[in-house]
C-alpha atoms as a PDB file:
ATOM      1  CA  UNK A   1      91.035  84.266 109.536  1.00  0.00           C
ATOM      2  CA  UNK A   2      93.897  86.423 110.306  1.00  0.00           C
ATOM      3  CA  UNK A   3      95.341  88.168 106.816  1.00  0.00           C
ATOM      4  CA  UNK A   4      98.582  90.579 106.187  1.00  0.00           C
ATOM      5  CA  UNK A   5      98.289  91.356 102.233  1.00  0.00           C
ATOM      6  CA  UNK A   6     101.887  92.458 100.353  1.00  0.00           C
ATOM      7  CA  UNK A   7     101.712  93.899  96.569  1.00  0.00           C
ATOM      8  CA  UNK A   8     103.871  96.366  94.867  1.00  0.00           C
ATOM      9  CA  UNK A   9     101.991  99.693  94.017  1.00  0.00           C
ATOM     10  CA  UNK A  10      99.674  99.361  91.318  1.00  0.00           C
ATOM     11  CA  UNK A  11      99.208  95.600  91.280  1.00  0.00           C
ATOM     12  CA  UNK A  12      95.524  95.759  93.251  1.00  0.00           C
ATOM     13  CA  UNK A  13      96.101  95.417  96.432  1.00  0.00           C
ATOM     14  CA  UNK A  14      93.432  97.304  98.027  1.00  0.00           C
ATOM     15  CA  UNK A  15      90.859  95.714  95.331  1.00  0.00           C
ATOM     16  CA  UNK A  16      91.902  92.383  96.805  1.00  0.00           C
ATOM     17  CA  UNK A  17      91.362  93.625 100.050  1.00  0.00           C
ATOM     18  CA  UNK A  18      88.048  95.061 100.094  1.00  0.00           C
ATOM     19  CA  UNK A  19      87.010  91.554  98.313  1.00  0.00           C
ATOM     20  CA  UNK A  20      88.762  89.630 100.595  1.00  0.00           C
ATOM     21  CA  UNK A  21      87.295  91.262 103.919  1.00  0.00           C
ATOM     22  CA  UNK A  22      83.914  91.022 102.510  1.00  0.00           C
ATOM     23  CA  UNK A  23      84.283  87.325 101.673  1.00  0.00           C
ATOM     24  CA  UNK A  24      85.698  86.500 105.284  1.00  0.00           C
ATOM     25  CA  UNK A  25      83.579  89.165 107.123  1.00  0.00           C
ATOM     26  CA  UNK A  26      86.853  90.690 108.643  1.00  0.00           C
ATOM     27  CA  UNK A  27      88.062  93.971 109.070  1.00  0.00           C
ATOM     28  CA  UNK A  28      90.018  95.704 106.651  1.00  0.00           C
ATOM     29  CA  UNK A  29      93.085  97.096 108.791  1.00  0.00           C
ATOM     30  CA  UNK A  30      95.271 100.333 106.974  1.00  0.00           C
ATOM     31  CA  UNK A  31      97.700 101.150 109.414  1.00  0.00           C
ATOM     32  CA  UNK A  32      97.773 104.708 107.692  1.00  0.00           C
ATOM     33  CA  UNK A  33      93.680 105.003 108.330  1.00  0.00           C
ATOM     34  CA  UNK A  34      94.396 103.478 112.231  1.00  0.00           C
ATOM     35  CA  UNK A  35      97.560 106.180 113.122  1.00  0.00           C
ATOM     36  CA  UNK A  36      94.989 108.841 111.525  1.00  0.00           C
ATOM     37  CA  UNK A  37      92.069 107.712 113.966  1.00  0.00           C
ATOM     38  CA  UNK A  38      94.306 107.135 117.204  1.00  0.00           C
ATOM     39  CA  UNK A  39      95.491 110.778 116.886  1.00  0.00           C
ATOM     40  CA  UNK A  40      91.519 112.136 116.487  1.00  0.00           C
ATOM     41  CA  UNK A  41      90.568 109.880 118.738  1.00  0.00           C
ATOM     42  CA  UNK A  42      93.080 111.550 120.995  1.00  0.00           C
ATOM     43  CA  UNK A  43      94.150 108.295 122.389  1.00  0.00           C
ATOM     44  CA  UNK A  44      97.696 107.910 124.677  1.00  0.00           C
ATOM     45  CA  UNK A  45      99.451 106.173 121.674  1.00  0.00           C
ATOM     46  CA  UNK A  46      97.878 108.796 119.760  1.00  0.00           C
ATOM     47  CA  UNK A  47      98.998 112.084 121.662  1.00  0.00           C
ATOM     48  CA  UNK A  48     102.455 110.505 121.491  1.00  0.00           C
ATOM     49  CA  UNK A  49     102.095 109.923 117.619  1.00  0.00           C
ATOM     50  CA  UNK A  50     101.158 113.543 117.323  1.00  0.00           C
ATOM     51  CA  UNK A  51     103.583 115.127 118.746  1.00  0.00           C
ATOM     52  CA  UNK A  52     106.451 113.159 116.720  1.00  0.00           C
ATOM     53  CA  UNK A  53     104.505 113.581 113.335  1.00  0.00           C
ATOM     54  CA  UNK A  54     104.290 117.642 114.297  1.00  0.00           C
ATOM     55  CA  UNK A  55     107.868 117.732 114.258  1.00  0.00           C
ATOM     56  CA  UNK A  56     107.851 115.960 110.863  1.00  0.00           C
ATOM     57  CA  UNK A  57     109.914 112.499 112.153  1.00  0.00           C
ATOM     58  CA  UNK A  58     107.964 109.268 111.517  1.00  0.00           C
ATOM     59  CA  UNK A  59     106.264 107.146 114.202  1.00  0.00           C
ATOM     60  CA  UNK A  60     108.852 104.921 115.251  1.00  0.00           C
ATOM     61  CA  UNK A  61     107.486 100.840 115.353  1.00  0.00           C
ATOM     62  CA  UNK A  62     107.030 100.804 119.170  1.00  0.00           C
ATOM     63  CA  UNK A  63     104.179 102.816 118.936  1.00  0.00           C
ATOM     64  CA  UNK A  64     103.093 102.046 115.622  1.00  0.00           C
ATOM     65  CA  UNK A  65     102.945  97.885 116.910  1.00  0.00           C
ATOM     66  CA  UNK A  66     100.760  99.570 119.832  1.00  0.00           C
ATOM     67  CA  UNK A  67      98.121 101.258 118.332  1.00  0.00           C
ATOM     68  CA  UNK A  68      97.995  98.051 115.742  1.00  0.00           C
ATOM     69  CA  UNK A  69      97.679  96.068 119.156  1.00  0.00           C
ATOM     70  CA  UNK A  70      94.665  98.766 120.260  1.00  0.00           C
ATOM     71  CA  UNK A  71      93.299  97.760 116.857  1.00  0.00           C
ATOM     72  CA  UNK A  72      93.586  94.118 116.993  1.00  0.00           C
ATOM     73  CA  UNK A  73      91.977  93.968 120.615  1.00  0.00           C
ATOM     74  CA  UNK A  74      88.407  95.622 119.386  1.00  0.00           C
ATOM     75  CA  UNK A  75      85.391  93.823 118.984  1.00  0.00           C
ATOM     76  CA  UNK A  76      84.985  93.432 115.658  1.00  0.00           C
ATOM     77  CA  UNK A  77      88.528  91.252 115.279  1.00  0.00           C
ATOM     78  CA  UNK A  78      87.188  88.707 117.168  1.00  0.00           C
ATOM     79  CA  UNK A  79      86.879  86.444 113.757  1.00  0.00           C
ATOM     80  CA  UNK A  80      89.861  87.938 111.998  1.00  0.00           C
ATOM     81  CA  UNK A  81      91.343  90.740 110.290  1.00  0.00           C
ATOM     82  CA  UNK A  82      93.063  91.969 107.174  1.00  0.00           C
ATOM     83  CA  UNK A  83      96.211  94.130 107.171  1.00  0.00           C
ATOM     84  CA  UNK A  84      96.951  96.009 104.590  1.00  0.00           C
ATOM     85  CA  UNK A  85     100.594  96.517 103.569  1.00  0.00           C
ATOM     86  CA  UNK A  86     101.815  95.757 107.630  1.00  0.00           C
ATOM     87  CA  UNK A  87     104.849  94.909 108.535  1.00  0.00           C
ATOM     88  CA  UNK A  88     107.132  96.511 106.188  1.00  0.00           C
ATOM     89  CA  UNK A  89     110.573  95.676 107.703  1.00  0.00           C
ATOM     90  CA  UNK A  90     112.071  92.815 109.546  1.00  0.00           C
ATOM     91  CA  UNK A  91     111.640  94.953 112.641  1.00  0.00           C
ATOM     92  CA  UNK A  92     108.105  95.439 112.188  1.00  0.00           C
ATOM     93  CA  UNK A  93     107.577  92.004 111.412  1.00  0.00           C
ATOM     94  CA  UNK A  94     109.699  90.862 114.835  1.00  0.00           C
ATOM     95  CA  UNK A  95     107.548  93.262 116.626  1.00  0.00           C
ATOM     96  CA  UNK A  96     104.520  91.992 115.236  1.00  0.00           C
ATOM     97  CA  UNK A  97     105.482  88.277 115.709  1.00  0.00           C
ATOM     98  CA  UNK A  98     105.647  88.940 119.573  1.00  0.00           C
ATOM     99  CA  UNK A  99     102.543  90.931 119.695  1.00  0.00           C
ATOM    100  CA  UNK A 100     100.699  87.952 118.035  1.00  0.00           C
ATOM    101  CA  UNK A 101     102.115  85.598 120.262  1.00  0.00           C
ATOM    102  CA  UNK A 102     100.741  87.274 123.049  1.00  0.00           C
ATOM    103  CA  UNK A 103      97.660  87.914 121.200  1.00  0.00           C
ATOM    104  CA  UNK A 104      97.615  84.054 120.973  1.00  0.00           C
ATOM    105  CA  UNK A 105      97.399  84.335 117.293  1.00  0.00           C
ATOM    106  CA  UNK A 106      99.413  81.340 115.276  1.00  0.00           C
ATOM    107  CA  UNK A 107      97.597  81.103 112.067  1.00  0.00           C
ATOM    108  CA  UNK A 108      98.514  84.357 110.523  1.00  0.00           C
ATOM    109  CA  UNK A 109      98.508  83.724 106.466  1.00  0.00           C
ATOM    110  CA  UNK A 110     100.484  86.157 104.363  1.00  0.00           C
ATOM    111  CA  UNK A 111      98.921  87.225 100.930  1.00  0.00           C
ATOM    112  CA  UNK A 112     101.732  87.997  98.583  1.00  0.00           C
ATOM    113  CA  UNK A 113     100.217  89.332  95.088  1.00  0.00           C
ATOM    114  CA  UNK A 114     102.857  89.843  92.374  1.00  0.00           C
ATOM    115  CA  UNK A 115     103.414  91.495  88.599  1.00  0.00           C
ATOM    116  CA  UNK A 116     106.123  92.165  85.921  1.00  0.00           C
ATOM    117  CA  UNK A 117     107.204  95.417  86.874  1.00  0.00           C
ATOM    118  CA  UNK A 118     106.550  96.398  83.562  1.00  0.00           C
ATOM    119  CA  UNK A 119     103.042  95.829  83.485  1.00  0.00           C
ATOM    120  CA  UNK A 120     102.689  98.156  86.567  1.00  0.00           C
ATOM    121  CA  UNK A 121     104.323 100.742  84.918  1.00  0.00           C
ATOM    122  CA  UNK A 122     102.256 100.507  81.731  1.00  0.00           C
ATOM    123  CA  UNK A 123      99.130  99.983  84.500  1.00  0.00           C
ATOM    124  CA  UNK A 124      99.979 102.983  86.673  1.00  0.00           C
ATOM    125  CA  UNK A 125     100.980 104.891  83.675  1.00  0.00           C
ATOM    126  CA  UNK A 126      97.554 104.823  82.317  1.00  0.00           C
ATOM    127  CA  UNK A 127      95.745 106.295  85.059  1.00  0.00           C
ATOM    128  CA  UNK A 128      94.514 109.698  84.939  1.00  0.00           C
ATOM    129  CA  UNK A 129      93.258 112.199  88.280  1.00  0.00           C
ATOM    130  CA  UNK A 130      90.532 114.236  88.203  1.00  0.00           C
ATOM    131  CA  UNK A 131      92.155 118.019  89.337  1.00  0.00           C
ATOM    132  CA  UNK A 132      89.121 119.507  91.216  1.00  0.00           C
ATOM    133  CA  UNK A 133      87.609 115.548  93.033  1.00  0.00           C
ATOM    134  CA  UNK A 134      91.052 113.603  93.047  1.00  0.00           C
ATOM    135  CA  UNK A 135      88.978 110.500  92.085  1.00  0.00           C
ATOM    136  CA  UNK A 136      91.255 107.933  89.555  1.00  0.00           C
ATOM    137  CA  UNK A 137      90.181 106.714  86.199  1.00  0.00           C
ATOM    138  CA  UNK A 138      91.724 104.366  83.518  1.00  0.00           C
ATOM    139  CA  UNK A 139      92.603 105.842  80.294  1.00  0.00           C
ATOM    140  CA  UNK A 140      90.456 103.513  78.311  1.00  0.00           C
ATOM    141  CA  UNK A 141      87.065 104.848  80.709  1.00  0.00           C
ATOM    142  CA  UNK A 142      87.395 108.269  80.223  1.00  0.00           C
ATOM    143  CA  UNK A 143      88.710 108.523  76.052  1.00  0.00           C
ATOM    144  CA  UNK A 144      87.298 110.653  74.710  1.00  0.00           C
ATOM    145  CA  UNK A 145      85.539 112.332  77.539  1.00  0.00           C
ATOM    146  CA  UNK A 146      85.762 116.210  78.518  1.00  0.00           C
ATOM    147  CA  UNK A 147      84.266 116.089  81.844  1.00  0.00           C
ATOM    148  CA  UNK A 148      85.070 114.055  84.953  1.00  0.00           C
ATOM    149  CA  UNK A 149      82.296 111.515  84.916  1.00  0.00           C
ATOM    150  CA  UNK A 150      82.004 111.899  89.343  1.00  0.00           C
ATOM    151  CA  UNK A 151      81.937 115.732  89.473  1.00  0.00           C
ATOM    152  CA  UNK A 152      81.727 117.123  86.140  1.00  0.00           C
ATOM    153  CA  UNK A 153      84.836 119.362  85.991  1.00  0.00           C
ATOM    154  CA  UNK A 154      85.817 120.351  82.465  1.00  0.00           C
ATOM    155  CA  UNK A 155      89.490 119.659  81.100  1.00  0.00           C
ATOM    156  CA  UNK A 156      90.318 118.389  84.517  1.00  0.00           C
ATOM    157  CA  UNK A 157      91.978 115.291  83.595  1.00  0.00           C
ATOM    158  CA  UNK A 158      95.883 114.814  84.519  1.00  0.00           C
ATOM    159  CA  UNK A 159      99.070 111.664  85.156  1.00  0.00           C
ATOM    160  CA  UNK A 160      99.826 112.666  88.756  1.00  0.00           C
ATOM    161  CA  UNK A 161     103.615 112.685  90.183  1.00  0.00           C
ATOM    162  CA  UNK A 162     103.122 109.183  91.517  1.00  0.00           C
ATOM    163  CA  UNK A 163     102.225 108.101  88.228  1.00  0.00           C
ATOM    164  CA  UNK A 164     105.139 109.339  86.105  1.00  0.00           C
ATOM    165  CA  UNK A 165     107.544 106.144  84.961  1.00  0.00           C
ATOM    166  CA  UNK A 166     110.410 107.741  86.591  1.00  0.00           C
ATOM    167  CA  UNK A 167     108.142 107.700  89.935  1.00  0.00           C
ATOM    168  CA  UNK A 168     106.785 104.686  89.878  1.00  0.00           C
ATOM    169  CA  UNK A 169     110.309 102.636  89.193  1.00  0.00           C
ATOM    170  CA  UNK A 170     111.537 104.439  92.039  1.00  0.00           C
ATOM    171  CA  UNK A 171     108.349 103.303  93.853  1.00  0.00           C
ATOM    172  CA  UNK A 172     108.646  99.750  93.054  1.00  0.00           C
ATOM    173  CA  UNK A 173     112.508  99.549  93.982  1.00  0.00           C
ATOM    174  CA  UNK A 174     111.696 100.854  97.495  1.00  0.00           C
ATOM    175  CA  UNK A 175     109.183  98.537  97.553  1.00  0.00           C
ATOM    176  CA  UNK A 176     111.416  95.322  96.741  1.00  0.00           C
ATOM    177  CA  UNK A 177     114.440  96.399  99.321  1.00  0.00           C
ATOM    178  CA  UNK A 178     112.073  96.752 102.188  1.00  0.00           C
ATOM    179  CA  UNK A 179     109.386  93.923 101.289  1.00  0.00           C
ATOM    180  CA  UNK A 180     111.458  91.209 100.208  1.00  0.00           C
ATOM    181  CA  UNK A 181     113.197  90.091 103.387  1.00  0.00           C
ATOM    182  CA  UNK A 182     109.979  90.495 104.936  1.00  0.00           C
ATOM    183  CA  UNK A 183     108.535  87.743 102.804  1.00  0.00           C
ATOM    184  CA  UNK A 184     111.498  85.806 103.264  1.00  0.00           C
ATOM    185  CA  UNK A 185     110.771  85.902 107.482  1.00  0.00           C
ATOM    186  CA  UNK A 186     107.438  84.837 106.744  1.00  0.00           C
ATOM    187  CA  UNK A 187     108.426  82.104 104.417  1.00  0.00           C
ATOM    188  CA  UNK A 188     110.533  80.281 106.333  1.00  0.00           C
ATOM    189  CA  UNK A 189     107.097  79.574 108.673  1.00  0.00           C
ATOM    190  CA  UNK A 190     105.592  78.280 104.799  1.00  0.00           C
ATOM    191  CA  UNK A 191     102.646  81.389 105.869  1.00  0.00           C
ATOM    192  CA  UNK A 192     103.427  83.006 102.090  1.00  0.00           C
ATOM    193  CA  UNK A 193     100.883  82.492  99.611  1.00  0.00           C
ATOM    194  CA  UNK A 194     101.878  84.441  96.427  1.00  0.00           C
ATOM    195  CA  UNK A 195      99.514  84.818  93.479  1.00  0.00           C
ATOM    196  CA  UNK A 196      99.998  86.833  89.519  1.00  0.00           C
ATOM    197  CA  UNK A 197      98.071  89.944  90.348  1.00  0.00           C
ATOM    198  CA  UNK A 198      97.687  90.346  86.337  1.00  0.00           C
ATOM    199  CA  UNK A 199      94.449  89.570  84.929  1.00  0.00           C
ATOM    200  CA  UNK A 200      90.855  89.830  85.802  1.00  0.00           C
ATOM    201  CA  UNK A 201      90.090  91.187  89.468  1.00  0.00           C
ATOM    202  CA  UNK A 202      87.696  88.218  89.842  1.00  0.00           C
ATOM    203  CA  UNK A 203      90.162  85.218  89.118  1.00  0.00           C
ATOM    204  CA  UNK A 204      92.853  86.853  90.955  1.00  0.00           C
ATOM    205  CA  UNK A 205      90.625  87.193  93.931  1.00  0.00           C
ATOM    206  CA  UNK A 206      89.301  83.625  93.200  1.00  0.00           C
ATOM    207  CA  UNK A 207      92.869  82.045  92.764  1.00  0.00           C
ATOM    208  CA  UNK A 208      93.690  83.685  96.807  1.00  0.00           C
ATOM    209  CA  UNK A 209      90.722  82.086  98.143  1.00  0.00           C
ATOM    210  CA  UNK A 210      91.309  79.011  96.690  1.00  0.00           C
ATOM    211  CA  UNK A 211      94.511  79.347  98.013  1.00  0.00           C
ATOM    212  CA  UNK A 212      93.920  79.994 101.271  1.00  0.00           C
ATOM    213  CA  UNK A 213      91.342  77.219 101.850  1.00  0.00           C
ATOM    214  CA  UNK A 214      94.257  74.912 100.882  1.00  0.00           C
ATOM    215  CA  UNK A 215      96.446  76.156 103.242  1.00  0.00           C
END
């Protein structure tokens, strides 16, 4: 099963994808954690990557599509894979149409997971960051609490910049004006599955796989 997963930040996305590459024994693909491994691995694309991030300009999508093609050609893609948050633009997704054409990929099912901006600003608003581990809690886990129940720091607690409302509506605007026509490329193939991110991790993650074995 070939997977590219869309959601807003804060609406689970990664908890949906660590669940869903379990459930279809597939890899899960960040295309942050694979441009941070083809530039320790050294690689061509890599090197190249490098060099451009060292002079603080982003990768452009030429090489970004080829070290997601490096990716895609390893062994353990043979049954599928999950991509997490890829492509972002209408370039990215043109790019990535060609490269799974000659991939010989047609099946390629797009996981759209959606929420009332309002929610994730109440959700996102509620987490809290350790200071001296970084590790993320919910409010309601750690009321009450001094210490940081992974590492034991003392007062350590705090809402993070990302977290602020002003932030995160920011966050979820950028989100909308680059995602949305995306979605709308893919739709117009009927790949888009979309499901209500809200509620319990387990029925989300059972109303995607019930929607993907219907599709």
């Amino acid at each position: 099963m070939q997977l590219t997963l869309f959601g807003a930040p804060g609406v689970g996305k990664g908890t949906q994808a660590k669940l869903l590459s379990a459930k279809y024994k597939i890899p899960h693909i960040s295309t942050g954690d694979i441009l941070r491994k083809a530039v320790k691995d050294g690689t061509e694309l890599g090197k190249k990557a490098q060099e451009i991030m060292n002079r603080g300009d982003l990768v452009p999508d030429d090489i970004m599509i080829g070290i997601i093609k490096d990716r895609l050609n390893e062994p353990d893609c043979t049954n599928g894979f999950l991509l997490d948050g890829y492509p972002r633009t209408e370039a990215q997704a043109t790019a990535f149409d060609l490269l799974l054409s000659e991939l010989n990929i047609n099946d390629l099912k797009v996981v759209n997971i959606t929420a009332d901006d309002e929610e994730l600003v109440t959700r996102l608003g509620n987490r809290r960051a350790c200071k001296k581990c970084n590790e993320i809690f919910v409010l309601d886990a750690i009321k009450g609490l001094e210490n940081c129940p992974k590492c034991g720091a003392k007062d350590s607690f705090y809402l993070r910049d990302d977290d602020k409302e002003v932030v995160i509506r920011n966050r979820l605007e950028v989100f909308k004006a680059n995602t949305e026509p995306v979605l709308a490329h893919y739709q117009n193939d009927g790949n888009v599955i979309s499901v209500n991110g809200i509620g319990n991790i387990d029925s989300v993650n059972e109303a995607i796989i019930n929607l993907l074995e219907k599709s």
